[in-house]
PDB file of N, CA and C in Angstrom:
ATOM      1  N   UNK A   1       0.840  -1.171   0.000  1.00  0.00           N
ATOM      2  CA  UNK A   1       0.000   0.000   0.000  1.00  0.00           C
ATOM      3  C   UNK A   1       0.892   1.243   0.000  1.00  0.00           C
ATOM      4  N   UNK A   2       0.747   1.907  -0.890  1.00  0.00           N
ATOM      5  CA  UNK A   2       1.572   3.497  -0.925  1.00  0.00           C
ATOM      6  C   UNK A   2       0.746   4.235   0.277  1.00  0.00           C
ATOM      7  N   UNK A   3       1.880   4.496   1.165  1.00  0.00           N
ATOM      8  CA  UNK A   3       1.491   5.916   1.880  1.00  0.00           C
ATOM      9  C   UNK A   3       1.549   7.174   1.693  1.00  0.00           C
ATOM     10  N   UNK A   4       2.282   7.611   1.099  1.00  0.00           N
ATOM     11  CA  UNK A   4       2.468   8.963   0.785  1.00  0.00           C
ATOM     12  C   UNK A   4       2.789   8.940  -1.228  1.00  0.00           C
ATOM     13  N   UNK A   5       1.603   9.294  -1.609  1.00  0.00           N
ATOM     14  CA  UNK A   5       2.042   9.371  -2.898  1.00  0.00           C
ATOM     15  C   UNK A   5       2.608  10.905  -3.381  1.00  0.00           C
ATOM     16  N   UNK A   6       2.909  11.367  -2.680  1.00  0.00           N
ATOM     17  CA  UNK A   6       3.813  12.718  -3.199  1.00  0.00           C
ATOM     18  C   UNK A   6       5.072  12.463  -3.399  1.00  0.00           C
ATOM     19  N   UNK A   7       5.596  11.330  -3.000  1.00  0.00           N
ATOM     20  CA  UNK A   7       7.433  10.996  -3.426  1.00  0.00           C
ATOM     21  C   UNK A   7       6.892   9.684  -5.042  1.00  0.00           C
ATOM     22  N   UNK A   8       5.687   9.329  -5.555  1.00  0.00           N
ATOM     23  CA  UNK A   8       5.957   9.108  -6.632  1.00  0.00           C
ATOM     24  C   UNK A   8       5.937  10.324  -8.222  1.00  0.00           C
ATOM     25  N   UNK A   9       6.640   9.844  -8.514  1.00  0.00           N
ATOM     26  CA  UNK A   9       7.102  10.344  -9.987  1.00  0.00           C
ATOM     27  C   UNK A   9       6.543   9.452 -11.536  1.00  0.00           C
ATOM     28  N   UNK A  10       6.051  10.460 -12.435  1.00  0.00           N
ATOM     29  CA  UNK A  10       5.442  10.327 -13.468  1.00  0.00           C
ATOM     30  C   UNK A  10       6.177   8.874 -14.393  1.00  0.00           C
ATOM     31  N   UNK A  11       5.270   8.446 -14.816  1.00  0.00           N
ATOM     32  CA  UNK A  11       6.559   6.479 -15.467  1.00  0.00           C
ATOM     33  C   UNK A  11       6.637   5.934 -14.510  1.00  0.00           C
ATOM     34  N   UNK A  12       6.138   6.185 -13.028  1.00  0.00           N
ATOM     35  CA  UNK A  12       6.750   4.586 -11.786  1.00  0.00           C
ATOM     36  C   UNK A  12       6.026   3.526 -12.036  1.00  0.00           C
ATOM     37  N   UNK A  13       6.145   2.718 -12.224  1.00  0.00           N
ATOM     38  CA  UNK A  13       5.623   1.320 -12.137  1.00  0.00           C
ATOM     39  C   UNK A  13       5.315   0.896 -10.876  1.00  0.00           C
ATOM     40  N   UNK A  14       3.650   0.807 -10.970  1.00  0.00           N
ATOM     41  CA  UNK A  14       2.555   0.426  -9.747  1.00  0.00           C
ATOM     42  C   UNK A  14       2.137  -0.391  -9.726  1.00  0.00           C
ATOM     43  N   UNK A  15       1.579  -1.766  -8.714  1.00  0.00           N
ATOM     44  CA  UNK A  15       1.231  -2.434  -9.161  1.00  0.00           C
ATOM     45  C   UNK A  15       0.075  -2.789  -8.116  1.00  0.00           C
ATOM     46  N   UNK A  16      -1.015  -3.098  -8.775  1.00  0.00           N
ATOM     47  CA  UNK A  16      -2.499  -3.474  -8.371  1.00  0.00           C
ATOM     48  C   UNK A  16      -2.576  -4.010  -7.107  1.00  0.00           C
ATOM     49  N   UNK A  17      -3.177  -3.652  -6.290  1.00  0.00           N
ATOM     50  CA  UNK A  17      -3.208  -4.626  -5.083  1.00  0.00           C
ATOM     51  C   UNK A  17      -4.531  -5.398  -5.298  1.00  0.00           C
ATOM     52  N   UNK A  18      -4.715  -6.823  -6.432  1.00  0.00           N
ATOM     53  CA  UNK A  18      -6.274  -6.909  -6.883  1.00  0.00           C
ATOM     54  C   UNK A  18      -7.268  -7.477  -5.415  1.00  0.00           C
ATOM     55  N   UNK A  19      -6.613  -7.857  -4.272  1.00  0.00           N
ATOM     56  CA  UNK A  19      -7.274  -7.749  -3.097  1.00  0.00           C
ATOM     57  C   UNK A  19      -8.117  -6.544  -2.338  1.00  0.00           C
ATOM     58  N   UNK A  20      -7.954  -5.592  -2.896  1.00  0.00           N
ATOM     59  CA  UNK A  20      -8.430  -4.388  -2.375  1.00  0.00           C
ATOM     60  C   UNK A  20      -9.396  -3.663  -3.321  1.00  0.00           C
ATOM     61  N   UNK A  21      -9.212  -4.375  -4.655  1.00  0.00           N
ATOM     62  CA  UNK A  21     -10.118  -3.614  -5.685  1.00  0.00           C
ATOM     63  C   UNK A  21     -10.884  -5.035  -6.051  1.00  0.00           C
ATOM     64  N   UNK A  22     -11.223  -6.144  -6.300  1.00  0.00           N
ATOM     65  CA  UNK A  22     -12.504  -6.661  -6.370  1.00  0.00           C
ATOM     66  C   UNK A  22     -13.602  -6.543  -6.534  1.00  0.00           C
ATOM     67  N   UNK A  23     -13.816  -6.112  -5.774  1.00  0.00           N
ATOM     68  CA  UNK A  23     -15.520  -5.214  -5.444  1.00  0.00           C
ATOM     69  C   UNK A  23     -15.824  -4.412  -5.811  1.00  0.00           C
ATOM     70  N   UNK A  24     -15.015  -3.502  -6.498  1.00  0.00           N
ATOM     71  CA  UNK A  24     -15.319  -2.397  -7.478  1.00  0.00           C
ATOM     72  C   UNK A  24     -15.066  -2.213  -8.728  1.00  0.00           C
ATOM     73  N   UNK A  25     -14.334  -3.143  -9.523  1.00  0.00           N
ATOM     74  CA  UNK A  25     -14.191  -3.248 -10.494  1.00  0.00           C
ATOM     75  C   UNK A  25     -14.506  -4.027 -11.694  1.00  0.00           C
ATOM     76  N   UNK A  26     -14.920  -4.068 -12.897  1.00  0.00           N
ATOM     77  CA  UNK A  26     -15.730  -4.643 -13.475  1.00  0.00           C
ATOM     78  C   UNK A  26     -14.840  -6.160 -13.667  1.00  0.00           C
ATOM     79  N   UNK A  27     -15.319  -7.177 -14.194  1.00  0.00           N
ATOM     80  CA  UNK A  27     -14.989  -8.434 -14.172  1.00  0.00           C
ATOM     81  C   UNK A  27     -13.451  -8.445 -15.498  1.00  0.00           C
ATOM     82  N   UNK A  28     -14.105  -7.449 -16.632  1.00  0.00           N
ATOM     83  CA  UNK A  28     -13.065  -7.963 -17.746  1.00  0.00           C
ATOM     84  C   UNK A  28     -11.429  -7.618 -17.509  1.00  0.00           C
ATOM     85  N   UNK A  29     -11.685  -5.718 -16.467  1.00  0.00           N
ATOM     86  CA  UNK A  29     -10.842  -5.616 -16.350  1.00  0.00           C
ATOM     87  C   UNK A  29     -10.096  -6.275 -15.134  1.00  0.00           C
ATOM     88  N   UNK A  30     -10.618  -6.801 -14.024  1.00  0.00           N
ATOM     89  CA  UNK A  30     -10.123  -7.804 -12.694  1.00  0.00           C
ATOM     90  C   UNK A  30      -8.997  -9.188 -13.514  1.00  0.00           C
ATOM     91  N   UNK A  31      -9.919  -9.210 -14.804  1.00  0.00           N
ATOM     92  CA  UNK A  31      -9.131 -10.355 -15.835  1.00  0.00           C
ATOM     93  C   UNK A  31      -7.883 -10.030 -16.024  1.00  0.00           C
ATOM     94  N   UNK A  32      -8.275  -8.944 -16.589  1.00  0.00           N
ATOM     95  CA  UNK A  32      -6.855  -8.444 -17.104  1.00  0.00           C
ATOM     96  C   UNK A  32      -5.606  -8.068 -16.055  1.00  0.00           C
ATOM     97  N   UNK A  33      -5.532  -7.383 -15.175  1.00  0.00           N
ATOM     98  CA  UNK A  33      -5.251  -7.451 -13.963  1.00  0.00           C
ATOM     99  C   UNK A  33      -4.714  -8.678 -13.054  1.00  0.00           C
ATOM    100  N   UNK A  34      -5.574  -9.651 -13.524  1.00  0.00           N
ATOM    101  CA  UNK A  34      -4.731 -11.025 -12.856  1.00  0.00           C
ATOM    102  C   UNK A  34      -3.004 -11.702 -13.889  1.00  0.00           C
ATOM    103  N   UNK A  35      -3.586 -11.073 -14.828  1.00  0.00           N
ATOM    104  CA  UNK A  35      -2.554 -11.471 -15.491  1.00  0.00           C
ATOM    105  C   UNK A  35      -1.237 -10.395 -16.086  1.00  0.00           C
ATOM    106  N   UNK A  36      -1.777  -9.500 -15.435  1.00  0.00           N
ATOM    107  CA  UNK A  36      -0.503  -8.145 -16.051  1.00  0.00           C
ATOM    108  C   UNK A  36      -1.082  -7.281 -14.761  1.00  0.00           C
ATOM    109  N   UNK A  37      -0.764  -7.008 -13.471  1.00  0.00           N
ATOM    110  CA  UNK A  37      -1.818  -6.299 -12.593  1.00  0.00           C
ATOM    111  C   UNK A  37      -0.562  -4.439 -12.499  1.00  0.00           C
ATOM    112  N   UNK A  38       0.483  -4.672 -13.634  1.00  0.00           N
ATOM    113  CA  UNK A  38       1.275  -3.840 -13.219  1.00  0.00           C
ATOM    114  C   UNK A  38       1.315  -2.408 -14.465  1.00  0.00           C
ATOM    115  N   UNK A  39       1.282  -1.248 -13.998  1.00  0.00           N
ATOM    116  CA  UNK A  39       1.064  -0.165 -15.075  1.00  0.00           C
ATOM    117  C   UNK A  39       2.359   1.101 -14.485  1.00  0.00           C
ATOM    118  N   UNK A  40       1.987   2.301 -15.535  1.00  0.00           N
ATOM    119  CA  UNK A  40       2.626   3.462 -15.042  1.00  0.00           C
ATOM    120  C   UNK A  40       1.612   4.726 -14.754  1.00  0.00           C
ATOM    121  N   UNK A  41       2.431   5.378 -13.509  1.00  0.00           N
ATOM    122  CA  UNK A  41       1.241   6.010 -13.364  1.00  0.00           C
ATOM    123  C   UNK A  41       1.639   7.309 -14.359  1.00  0.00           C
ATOM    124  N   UNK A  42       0.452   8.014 -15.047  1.00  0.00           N
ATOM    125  CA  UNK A  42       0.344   8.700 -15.901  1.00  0.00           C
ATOM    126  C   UNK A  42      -0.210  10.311 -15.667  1.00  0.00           C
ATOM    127  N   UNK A  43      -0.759  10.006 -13.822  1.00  0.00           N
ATOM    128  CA  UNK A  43      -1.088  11.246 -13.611  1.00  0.00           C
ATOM    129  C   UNK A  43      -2.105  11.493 -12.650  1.00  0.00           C
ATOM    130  N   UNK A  44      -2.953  12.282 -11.719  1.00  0.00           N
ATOM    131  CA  UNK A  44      -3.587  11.857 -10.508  1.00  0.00           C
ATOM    132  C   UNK A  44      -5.235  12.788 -11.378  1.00  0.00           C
ATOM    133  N   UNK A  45      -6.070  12.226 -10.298  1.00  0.00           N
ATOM    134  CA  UNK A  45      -7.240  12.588 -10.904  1.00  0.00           C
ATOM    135  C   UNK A  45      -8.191  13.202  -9.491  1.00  0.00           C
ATOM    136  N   UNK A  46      -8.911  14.068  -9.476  1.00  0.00           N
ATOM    137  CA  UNK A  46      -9.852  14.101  -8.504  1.00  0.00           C
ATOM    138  C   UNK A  46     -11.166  13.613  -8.871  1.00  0.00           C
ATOM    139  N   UNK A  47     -11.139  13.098  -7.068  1.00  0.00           N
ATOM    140  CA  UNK A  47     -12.766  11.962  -7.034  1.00  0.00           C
ATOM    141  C   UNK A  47     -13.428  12.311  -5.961  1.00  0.00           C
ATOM    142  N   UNK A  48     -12.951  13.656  -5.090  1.00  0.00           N
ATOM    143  CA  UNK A  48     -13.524  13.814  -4.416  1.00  0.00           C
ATOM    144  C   UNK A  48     -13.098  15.011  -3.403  1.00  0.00           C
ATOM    145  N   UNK A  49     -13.743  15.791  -2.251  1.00  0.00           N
ATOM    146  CA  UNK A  49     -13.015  17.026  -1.873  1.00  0.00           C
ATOM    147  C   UNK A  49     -11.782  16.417  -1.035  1.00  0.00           C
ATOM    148  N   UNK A  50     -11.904  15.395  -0.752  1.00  0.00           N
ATOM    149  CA  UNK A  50     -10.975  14.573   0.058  1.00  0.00           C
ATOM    150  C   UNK A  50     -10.066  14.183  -0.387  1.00  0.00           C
ATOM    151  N   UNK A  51     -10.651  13.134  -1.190  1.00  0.00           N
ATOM    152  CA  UNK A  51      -9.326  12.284  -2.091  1.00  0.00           C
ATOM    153  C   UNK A  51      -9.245  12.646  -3.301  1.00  0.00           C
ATOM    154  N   UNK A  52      -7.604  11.702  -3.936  1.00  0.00           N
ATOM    155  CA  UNK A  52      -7.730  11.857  -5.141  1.00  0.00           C
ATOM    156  C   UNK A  52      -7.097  10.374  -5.945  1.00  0.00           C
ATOM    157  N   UNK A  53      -7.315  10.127  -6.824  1.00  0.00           N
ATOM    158  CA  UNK A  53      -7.124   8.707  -7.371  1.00  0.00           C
ATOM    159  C   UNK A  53      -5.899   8.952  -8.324  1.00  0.00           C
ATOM    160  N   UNK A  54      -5.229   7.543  -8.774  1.00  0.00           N
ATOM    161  CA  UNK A  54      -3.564   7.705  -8.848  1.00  0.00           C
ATOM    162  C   UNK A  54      -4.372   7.028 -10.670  1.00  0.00           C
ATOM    163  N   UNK A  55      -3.707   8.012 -11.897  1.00  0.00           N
ATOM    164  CA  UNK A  55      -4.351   7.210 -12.861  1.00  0.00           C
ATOM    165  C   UNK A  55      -3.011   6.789 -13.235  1.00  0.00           C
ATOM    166  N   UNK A  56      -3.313   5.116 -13.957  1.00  0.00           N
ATOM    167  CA  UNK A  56      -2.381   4.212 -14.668  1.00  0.00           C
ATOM    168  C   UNK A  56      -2.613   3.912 -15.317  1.00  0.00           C
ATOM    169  N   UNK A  57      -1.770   3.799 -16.415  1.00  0.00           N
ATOM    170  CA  UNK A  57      -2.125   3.067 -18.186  1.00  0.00           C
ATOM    171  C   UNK A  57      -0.895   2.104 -17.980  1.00  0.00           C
ATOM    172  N   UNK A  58      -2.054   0.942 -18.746  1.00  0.00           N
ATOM    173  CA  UNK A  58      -1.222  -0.696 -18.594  1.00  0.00           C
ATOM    174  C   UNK A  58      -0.776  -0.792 -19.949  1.00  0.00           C
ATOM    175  N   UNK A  59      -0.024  -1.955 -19.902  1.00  0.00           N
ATOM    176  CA  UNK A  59       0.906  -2.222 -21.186  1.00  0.00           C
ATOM    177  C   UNK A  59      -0.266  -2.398 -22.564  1.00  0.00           C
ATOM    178  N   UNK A  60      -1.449  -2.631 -22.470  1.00  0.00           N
ATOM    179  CA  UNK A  60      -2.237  -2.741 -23.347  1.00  0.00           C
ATOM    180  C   UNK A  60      -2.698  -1.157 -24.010  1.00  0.00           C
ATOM    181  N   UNK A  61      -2.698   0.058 -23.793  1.00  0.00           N
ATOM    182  CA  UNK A  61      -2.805   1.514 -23.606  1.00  0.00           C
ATOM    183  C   UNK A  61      -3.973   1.182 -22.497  1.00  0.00           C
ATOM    184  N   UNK A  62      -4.894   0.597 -22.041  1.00  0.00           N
ATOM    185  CA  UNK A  62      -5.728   1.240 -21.069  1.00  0.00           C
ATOM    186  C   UNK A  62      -5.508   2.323 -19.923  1.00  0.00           C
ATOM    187  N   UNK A  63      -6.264   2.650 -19.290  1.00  0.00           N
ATOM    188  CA  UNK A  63      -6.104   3.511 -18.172  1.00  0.00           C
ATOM    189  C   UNK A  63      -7.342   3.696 -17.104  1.00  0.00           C
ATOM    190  N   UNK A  64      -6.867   3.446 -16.151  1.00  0.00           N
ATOM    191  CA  UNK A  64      -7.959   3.291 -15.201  1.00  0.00           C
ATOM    192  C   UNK A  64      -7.262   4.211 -13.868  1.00  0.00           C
ATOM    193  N   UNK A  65      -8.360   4.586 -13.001  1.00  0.00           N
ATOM    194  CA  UNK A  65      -7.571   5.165 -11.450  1.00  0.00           C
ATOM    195  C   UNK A  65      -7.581   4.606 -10.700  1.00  0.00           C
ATOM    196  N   UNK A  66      -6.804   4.598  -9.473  1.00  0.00           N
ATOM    197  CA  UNK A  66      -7.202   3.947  -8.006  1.00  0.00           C
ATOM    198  C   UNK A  66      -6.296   4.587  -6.946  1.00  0.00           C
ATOM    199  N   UNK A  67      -7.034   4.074  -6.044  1.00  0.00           N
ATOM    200  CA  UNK A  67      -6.811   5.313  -4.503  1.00  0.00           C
ATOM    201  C   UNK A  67      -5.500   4.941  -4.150  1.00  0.00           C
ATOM    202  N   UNK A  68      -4.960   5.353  -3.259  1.00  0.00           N
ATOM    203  CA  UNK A  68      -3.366   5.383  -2.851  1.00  0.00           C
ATOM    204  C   UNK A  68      -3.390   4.098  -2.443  1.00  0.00           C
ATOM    205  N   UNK A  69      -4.216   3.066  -1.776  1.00  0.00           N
ATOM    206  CA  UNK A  69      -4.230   2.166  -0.814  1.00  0.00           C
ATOM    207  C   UNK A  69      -4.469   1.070  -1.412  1.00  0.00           C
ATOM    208  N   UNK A  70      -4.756   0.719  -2.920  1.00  0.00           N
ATOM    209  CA  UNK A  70      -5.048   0.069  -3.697  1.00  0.00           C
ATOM    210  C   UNK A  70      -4.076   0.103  -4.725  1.00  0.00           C
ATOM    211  N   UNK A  71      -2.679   0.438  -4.551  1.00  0.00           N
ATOM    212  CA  UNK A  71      -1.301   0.133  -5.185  1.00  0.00           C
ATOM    213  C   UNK A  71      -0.241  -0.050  -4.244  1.00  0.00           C
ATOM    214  N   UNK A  72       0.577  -0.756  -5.338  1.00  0.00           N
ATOM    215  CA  UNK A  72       1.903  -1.028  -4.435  1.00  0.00           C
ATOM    216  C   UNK A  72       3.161  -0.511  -5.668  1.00  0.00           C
ATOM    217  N   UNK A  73       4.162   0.275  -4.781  1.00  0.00           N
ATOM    218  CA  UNK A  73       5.492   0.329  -5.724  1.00  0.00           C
ATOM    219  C   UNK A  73       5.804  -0.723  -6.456  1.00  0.00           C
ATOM    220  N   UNK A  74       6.930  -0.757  -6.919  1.00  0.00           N
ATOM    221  CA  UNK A  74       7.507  -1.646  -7.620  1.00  0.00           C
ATOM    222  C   UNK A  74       8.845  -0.973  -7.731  1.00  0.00           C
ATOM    223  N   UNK A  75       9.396  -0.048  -7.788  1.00  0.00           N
ATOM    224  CA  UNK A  75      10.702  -0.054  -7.826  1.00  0.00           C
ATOM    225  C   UNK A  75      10.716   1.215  -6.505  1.00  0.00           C
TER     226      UNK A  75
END
């Protein structure tokens, strides 16, 4: 789980925690995810006055967001 996403940088390689996203995410992409669950993040998004979601595009071009607590580093 990233705690502080202000020390990541644009290109880091993140990777899915698919235990924490399950339940919210649609089935094709959970698929995809089991088998490549790792992307770069491309840039942050707001979802709310609170939070804000970390967006990643996977090796396929997709791009999807998710909250700080629902990735893990990789390098």
């Amino acid at each position: 789980m990233i705690k502080d996403s202000s020390k990541l940088y644009k290109g880091q390689n993140l990777r899915v925690d698919l235990n924490r996203v399950r339940d919210r995410l649609p089935a094709k992409l959970i698929d995809q995810l089991s088998s490549d669950p790792l992307g770069q993040l491309i840039g942050y998004k707001m979802v709310d006055g609170n939070q804000f979601g970390l967006a990643i595009q996977f090796s396929n071009g997709k791009v999807a967001w998710f909250f700080e607590d629902e990735l893990l580093t990789e390098d």
